[in-house]
Protein backbone atom coordinates (compact mmCIF):
# COMPACT_ATOMS: atom_id res chain seq x y z
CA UNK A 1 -61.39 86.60 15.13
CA UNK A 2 -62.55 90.06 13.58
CA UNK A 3 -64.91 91.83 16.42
CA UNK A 4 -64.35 89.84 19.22
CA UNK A 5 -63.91 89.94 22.67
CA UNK A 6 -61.67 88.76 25.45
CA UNK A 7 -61.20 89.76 28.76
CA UNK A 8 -57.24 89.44 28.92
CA UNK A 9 -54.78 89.39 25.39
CA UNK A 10 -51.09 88.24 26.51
CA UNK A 11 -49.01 89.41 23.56
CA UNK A 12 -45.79 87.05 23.15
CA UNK A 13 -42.62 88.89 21.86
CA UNK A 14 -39.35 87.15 21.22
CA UNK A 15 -36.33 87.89 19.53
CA UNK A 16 -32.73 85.84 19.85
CA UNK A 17 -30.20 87.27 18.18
CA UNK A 18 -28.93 91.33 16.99
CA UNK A 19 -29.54 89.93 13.16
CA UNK A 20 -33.20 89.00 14.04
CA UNK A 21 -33.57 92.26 15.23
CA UNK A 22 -31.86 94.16 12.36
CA UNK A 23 -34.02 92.20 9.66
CA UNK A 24 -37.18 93.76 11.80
CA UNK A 25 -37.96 91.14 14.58
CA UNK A 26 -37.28 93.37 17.11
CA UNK A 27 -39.57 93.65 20.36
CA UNK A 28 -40.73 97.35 20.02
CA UNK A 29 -41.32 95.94 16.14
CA UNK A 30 -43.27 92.96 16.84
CA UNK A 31 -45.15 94.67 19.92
CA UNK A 32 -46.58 97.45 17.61
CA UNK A 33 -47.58 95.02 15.04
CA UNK A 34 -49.30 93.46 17.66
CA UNK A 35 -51.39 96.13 18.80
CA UNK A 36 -52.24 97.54 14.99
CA UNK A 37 -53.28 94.05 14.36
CA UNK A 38 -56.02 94.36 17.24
CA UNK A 39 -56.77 97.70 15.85
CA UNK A 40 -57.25 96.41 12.54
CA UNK A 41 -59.40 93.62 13.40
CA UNK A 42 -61.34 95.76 16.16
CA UNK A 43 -60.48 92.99 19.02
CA UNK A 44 -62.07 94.78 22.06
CA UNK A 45 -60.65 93.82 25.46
CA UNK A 46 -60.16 94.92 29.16
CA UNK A 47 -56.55 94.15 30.03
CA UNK A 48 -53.86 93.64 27.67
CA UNK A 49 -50.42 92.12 29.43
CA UNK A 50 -47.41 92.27 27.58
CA UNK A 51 -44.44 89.06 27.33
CA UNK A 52 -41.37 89.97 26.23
CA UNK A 53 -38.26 87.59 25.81
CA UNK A 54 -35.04 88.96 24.52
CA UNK A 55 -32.22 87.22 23.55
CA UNK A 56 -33.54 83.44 23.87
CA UNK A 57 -33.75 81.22 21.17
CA UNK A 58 -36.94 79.03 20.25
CA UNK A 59 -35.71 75.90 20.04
CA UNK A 60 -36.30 75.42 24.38
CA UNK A 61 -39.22 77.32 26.42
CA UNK A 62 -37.16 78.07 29.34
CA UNK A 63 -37.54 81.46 28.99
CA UNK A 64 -38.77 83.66 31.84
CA UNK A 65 -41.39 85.36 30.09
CA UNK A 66 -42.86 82.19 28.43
CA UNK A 67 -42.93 80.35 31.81
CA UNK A 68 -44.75 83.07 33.23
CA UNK A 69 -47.14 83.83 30.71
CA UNK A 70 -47.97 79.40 31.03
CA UNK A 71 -48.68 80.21 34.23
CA UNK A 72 -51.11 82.71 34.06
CA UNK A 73 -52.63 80.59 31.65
CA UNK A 74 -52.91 77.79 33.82
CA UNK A 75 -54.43 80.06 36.78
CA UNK A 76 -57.09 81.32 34.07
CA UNK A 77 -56.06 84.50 33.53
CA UNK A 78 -55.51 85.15 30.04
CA UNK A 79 -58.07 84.56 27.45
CA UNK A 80 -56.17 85.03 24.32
CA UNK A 81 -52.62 84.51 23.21
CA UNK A 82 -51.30 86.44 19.91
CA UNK A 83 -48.12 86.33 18.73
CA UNK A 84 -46.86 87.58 15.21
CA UNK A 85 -45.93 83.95 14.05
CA UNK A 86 -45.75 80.75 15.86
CA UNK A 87 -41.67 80.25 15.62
CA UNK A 88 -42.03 82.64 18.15
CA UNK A 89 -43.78 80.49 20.87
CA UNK A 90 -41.06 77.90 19.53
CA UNK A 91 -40.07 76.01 16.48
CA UNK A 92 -40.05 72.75 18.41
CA UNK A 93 -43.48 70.78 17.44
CA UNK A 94 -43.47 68.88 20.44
CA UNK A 95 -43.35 71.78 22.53
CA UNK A 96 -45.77 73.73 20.87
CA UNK A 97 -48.31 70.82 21.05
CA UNK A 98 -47.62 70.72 24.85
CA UNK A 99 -48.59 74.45 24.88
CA UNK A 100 -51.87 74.04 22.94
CA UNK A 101 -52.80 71.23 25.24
CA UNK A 102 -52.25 73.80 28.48
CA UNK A 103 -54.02 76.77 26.32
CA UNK A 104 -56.99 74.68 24.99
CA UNK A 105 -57.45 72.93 29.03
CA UNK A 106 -57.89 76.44 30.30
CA UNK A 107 -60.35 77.62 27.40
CA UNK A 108 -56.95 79.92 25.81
CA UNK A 109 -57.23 80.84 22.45
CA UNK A 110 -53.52 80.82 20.52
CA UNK A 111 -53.26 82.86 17.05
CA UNK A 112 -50.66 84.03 15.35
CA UNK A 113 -51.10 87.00 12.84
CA UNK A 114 -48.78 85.92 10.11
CA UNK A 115 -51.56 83.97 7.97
CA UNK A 116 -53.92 84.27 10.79
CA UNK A 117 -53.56 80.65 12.19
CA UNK A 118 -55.30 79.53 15.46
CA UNK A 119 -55.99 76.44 17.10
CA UNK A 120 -59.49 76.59 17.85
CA UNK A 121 -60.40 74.56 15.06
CA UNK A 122 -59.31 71.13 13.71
CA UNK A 123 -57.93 72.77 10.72
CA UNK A 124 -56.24 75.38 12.58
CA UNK A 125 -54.61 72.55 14.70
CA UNK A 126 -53.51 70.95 11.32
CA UNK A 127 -52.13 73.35 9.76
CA UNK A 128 -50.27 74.88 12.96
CA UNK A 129 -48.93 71.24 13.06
CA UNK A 130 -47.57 71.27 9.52
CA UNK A 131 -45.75 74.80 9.57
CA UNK A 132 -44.23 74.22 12.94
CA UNK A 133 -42.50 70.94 11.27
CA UNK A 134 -41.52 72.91 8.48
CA UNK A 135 -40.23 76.04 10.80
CA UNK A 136 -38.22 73.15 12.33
CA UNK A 137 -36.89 71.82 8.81
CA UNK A 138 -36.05 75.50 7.69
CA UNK A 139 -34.12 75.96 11.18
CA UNK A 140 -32.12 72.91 11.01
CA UNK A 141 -31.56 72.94 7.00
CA UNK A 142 -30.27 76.51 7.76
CA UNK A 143 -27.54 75.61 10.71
CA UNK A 144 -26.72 72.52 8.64
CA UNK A 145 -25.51 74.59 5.15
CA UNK A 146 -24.24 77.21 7.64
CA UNK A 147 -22.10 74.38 9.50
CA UNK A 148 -21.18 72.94 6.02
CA UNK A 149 -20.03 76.47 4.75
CA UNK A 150 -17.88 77.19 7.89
CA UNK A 151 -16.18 73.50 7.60
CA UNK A 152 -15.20 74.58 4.07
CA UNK A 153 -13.61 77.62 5.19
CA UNK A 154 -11.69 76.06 7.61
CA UNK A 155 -10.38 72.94 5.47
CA UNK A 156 -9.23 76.04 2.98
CA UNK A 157 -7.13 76.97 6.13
CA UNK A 158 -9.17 80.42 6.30
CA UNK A 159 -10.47 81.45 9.95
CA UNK A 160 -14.69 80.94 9.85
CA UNK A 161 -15.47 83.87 12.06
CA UNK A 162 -16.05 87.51 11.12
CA UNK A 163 -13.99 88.98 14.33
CA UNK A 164 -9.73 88.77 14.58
CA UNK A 165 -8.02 87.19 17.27
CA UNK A 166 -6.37 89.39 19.77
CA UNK A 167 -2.28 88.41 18.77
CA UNK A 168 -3.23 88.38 15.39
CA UNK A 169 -4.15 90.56 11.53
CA UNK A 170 -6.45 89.34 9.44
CA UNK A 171 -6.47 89.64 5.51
CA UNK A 172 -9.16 87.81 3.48
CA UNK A 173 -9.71 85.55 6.36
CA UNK A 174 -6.16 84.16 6.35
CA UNK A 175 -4.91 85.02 10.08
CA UNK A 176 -1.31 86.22 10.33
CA UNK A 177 0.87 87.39 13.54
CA UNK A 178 0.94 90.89 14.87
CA UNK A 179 4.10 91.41 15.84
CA UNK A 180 3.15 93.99 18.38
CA UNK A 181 -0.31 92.40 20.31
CA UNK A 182 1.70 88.94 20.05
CA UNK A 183 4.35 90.23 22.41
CA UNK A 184 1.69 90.79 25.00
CA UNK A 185 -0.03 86.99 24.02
CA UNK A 186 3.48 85.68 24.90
CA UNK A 187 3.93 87.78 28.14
CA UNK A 188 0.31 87.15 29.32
CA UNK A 189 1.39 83.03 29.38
CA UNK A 190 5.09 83.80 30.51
CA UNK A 191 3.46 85.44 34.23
CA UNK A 192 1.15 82.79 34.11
CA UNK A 193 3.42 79.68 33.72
CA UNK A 194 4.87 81.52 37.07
CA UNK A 195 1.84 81.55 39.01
CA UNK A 196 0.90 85.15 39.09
CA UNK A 197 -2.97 86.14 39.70
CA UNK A 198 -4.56 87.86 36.59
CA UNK A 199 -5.28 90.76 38.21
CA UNK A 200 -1.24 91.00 38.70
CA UNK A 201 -0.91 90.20 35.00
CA UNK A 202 -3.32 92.72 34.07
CA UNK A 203 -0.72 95.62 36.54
CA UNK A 204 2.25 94.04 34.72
CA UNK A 205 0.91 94.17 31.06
CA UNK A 206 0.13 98.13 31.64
CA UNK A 207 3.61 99.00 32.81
CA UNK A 208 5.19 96.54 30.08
CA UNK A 209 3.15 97.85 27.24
CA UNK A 210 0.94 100.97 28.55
CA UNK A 211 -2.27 98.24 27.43
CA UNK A 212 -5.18 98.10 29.50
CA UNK A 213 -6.27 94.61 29.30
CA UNK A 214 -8.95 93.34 32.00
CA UNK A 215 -8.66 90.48 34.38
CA UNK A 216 -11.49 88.93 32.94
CA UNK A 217 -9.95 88.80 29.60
CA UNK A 218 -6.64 87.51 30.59
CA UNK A 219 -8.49 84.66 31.75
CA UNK A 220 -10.02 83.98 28.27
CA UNK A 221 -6.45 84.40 26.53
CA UNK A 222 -5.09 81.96 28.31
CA UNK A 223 -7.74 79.34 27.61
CA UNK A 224 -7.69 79.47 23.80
CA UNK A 225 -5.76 76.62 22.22
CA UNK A 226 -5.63 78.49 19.27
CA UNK A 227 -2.62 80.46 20.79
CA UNK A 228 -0.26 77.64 19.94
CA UNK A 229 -1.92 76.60 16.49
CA UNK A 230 -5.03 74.39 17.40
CA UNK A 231 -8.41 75.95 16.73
CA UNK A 232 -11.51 73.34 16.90
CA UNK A 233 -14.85 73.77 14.83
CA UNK A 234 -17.23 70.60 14.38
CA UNK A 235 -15.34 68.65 16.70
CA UNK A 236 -12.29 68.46 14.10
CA UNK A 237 -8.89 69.68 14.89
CA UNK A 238 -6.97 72.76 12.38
CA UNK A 239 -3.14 73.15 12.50
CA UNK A 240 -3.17 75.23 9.38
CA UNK A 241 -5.54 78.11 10.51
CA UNK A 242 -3.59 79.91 13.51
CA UNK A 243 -0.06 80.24 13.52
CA UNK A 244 1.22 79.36 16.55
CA UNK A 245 2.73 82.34 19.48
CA UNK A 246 3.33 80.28 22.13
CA UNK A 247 4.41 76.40 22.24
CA UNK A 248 1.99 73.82 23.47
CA UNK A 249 3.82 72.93 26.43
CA UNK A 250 3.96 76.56 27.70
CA UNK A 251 -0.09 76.19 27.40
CA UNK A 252 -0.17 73.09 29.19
CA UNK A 253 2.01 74.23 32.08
CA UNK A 254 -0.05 77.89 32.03
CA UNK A 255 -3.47 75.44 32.50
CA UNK A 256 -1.74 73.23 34.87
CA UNK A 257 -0.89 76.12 37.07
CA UNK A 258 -4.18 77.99 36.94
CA UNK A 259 -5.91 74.45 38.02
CA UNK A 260 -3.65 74.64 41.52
CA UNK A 261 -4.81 78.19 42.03
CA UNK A 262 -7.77 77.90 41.51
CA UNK A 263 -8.28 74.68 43.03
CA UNK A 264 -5.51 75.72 46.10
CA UNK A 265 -6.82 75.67 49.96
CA UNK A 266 -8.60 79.05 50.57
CA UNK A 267 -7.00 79.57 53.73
CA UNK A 268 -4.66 82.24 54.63
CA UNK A 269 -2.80 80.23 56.88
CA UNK A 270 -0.41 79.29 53.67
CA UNK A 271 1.35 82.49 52.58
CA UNK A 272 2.20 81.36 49.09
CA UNK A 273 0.46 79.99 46.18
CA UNK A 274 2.13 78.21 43.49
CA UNK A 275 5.56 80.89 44.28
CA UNK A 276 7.66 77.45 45.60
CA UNK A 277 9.49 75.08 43.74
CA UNK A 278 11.67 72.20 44.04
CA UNK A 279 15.10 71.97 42.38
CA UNK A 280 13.58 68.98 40.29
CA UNK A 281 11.22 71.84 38.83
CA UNK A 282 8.33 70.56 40.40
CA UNK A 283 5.16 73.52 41.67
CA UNK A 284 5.38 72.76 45.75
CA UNK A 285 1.56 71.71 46.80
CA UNK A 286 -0.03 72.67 49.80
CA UNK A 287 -0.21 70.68 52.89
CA UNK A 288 -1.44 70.86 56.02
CA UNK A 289 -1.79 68.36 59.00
CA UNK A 290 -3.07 68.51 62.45
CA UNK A 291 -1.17 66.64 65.61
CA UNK A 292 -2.77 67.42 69.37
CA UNK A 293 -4.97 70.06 68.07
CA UNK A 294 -2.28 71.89 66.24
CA UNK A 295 -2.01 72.64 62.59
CA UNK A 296 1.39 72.59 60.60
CA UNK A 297 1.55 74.35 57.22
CA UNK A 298 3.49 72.31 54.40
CA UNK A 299 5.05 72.47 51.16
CA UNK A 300 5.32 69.66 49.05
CA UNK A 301 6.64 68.20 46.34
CA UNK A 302 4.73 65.69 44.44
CA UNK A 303 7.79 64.47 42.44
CA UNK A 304 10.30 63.77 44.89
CA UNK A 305 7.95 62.90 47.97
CA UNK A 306 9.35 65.46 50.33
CA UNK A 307 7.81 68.78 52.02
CA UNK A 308 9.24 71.88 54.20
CA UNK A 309 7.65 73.84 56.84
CA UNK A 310 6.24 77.13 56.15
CA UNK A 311 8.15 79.05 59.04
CA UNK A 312 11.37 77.33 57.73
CA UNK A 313 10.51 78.94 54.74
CA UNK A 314 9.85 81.99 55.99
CA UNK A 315 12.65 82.35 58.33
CA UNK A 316 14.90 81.95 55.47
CA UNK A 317 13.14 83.91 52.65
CA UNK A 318 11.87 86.88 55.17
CA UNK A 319 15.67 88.96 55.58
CA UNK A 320 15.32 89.21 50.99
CA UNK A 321 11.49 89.99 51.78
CA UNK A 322 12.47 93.17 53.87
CA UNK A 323 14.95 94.30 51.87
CA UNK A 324 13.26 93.82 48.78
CA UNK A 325 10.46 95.93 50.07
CA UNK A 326 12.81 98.86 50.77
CA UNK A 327 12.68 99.39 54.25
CA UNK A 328 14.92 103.07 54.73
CA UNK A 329 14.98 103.05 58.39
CA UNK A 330 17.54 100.88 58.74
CA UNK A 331 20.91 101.36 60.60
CA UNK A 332 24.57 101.20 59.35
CA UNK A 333 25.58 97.82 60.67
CA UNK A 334 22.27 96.46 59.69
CA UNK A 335 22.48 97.35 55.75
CA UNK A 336 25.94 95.65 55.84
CA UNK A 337 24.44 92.68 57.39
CA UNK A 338 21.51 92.31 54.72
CA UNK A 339 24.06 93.22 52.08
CA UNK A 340 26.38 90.18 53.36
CA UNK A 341 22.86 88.19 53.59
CA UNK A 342 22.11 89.02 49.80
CA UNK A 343 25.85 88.01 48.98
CA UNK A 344 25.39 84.76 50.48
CA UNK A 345 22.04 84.43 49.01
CA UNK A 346 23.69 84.99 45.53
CA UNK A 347 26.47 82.13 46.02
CA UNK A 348 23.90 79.62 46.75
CA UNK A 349 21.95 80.44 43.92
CA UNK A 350 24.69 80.36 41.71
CA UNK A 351 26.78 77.13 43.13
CA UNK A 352 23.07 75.71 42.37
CA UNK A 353 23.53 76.46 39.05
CA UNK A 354 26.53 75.40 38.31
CA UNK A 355 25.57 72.16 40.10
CA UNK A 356 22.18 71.92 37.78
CA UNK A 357 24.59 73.13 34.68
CA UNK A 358 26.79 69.92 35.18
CA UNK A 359 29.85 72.24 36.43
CA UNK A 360 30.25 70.85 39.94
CA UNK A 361 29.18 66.92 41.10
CA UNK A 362 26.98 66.05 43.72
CA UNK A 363 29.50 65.88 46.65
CA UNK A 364 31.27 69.16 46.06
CA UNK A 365 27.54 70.68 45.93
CA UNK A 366 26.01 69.25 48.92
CA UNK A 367 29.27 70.81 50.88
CA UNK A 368 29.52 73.91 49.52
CA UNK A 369 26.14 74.62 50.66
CA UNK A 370 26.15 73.17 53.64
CA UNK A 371 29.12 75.82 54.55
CA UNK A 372 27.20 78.69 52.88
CA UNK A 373 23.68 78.03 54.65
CA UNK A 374 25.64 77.83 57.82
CA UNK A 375 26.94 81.00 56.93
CA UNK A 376 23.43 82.62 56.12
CA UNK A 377 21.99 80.99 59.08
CA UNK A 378 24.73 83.19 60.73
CA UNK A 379 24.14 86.28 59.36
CA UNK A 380 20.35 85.67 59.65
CA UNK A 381 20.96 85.18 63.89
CA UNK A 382 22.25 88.72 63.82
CA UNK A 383 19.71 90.49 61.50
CA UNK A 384 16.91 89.15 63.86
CA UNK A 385 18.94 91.04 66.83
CA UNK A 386 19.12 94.28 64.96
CA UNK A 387 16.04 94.69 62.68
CA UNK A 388 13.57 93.11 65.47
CA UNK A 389 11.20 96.08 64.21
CA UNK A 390 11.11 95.04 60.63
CA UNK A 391 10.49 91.14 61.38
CA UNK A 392 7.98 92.38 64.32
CA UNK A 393 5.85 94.33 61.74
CA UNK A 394 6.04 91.14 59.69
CA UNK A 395 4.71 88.70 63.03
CA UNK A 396 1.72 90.92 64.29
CA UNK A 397 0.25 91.03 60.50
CA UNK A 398 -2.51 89.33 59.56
CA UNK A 399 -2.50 86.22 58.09
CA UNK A 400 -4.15 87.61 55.08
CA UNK A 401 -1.93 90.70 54.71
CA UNK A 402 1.37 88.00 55.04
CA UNK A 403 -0.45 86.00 52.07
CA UNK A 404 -1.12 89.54 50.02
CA UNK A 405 2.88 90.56 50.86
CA UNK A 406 4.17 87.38 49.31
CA UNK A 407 1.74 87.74 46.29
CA UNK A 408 3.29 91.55 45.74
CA UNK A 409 6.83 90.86 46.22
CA UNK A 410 7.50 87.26 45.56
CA UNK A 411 7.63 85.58 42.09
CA UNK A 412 9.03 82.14 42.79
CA UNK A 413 11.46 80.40 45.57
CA UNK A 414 13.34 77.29 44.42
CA UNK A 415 13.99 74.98 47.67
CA UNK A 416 16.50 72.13 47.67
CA UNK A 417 14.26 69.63 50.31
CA UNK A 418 16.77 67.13 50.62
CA UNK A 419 18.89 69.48 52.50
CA UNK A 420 16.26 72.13 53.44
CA UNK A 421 17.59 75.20 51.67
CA UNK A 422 16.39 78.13 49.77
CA UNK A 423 18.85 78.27 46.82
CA UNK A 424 17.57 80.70 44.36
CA UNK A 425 14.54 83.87 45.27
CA UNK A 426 13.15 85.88 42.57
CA UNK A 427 11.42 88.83 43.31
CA UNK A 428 8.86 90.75 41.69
C-alpha cells in the first residue's frame, strides 16, 4: 500500500462504550492514527472524508455513519477504506463479508492498519476471514465469563452492579436500607397508588423532603421491582439481594394505576383521572356514550357493574371544590352554609365508615344517608342561590382548565353507586 494513490480515503472511526475510549479507542485517537498512518506510508490522495460512529457497538451495522459511508461506496465515490482494525467495521463475519462483496463490486479497497490486512488479495481475504471469527470468539468468550462472574455475585446475594440504588447504602456490594432516601421510595409509590401525575409527585416530594427529584425519574422508581425485593439478572429471579421498602402489592396497584393513566381517554371532556372510587375499592373507569348526537361522560366501576354521571359528580363534589380552593369573597350567610355543607359532608363520610368498620348494618346505613344526602342536597339548593359567582367561574372554564382544577385540588372521591352518593372527598 506504501506510495500509492487514491482519489478519495473514507476513514472509519468507531467507538461504543466510555471504557473503549479510556483504554485509547477514542475517535480523536483513532482519527489521528489514521492520518499518521497515511503519513507514514506516503498514501497521496485528493479528498479525504471522515466516518465517525460514537457510541454503537459492532456487533450490527446500523449505524449512521457506516450506512452512509456504504453508500458512497456504492455510488463510486470512495476509493479506499482504512480503518485502525477490522472489529471496527464489525466483529460479525457475515457482515463483514457482505461489506467486502459491496467494496470489491465498486473497485473499494478495505485495509485495516493493525497488521496491515486488506482484501485485495486471496490471502488478505483469508486471513481477514480468520481474525474476524476470532474477534467474534474473543467478544462472546468475554460477555460469557462476564455473565458467569455477575451470576456468581448475585447467587452470593451481593448486588452485580458498580452504582447504588436510590433507597438504599451499599457496603462491599451487600445493599442495605437508607433510612432517609427510603422514606421518599415509600412516598413516591404512596401518591402513586392514588393516582397522582409525576410531575405532582415530583411538587410533593420537594415540600415533603426539600429533594429535587425529576419527573422523569419518578417514572423509573416506580418501575423497578427491586423496590419490594425482586431484582432479575439472566432471566433468574433474587429475593436475597434487595431488601424490600415497599410490599409487592403496593407495586402492583402503583403499575395498575399508571396503566389507566396512561392508557385513559385524552379528552378533556372527563375532569378526573383515576381521583374516583367505589365503596368496593374499585379505580372508577372512564366512559362515555353518545345518544342523538349527544355525548354523556361516565364513571364506572368495573367490579360492581354500575357508573355515575359526571355532572352528578360534580354537582355534589363542586360546593368542597370552592371552599377547598379558598375563595375570600364570600358573604356571612354563605360561609355558614358551606360550613353546614362540610358538616354534612363529614357525617356521611363517617356513617360510611362505621358502616365499612362493621359498626352499623346495611339498613340503618342506607337510611341514614338517605336523610343526610337529602340534607346536603338542601344545603347545596341554597349555596347555588348565593355563591352563583363562584360556580359561574367554575361553568364558563374550559374544559381543560376544569380537568387541571381537579388534578390540583382533588386526591380521590369515594362514591356509593348503588345509591348515587359522594361519601368520603379528600383533598389535596
Amino acid at each position: 500500500m506504501k506510495n500509492e494513490y487514491y482519489s478519495t480515503v473514507a476513514l472509519y472511526l468507531r467507538v461504543s462504550t466510555r471504557e473503549q475510549a479510556i483504554n485509547g479507542y477514542s475517535i480523536h485517537a483513532q482519527e489521528n492514527k489514521l492520518k499518521r498512518y497515511l503519513k507514514d506510508q506516503k498514501i497521496k490522495y485528493d479528498d479525504l472524508i471522515i466516518f465517525a460512529d460514537e457510541g454503537f457497538s459492532a456487533g450490527s451495522t446500523n449505524r449512521p455513519d457506516f450506512l452512509r459511508m456504504e453508500e458512497a461506496i456504492k455510488n463510486d465515490q470512495i476509493d479506499l477504506v482504512l480503518a485502525t482494525k477490522l472489529d471496527r467495521i464489525s466483529r460479525e463475519p457475515v457482515d463483514l463479508e457482505l461489506f467486502f462483496r459491496v467494496c470489491q463490486l465498486h473497485h473499494t479497497d478495505v485495509a485495516a492498519i493493525t497488521g496491515e490486512i486488506k482484501i485485495d488479495t486471496a490471502n488478505g481475504r483469508f486471513v481477514t476471514g480468520i481474525l474476524s471469527l476470532i474477534s467474534k470468539w474473543e467478544r462472546e468468550t468475554t460477555k460469557e465469563r462476564t455473565f458467569d462472574t455477575l451470576v456468581e455475585i448475585c447467587e452470593d446475594g451481593l448486588f452485580p452492579y458498580g452504582y447504588t440504588p436510590y433507597g438504599y447504602k451499599k457496603t462491599n456490594k451487600k445493599l442495605f436500607i437508607d433510612e432517609t432516601t427510603s422514606q421518599i421510595v415509600k412516598e413516591i409509590f404512596s401518591c402513586a397508588e392514588s393516582g397522582n401525575p409525576l410531575e405532582l409527585i415530583s411538587k410533593k416530594i420537594k415540600i415533603l423532603y426539600d429533594t429535587r427529584i425529576r419527573s422523569d425519574r419518578i417514572g423509573t422508581i416506580l418501575s423497578k421491582e427491586y423496590y419490594y425485593g425482586k431484582f432479575v439478572y439472566g432471566g433468574k429471579s433474587y429475593y436475597n439481594i434487595f431488601p424490600a421498602i415497599i410490599s409487592k402489592d403496593t407495586f402492583c396497584n402503583a403499575q395498575a394505576v399508571r396503566k389507566k393513566r396512561y392508557h385513559a381517554i385524552q379528552n378533556k371532556n372527563f375532569y378526573f383521572c383515576n381521583q374516583l372510587r367505589c365503596t368496593c375499592g374499585s379505580i372508577l373507569c372512564r366512559r362515555l356514550t353518545k345518544k342523538k348526537n349527544k355525548r354523556y361522560y361516565y364513571y364506572y366501576c368495573p367490579e360492581c357493574k354500575k357508573r355515575i354521571n359526571q355532572d352528578r359528580v360534580i354537582e355534589e363534589l363542586l360546593p368542597d371544590l370552592l371552599r377547598h380552593a379558598d375563595h375570600k369573597s364570600l358573604s356571612k350567610e354563605l360561609k355558614y352554609y358551606r360550613r353546614k355543607h362540610k358538616y354534612l359532608s363529614d357525617r356521611i363520610e363517617r356513617l360510611y365508615e362505621d358502616y365499612i368498620g362493621g359498626q352499623i348494618d346495611g339498613q340503618v346505613y342506607a337510611f341514614t344517608l338517605s336523610k343526610l344526602s337529602a340534607d346536603r342536597d338542601s344545603i347545596l339548593k341554597k349555596i347555588n342561590l348565593k355563591c352563583s359567582i363562584g360556580f359561574s367561574d367554575f361553568y364558563v372554564m374550559t374544559n381543560e382548565a376544569r380537568y387541571e382544577l381537579m388534578e390540583t385540588y382533588v386526591s380521590h372521591v369515594v362514591i356509593d353507586l348503588k345509591l348515587m352518593v359522594i361519601v368520603k372527598i379528600a383533598m389535596k
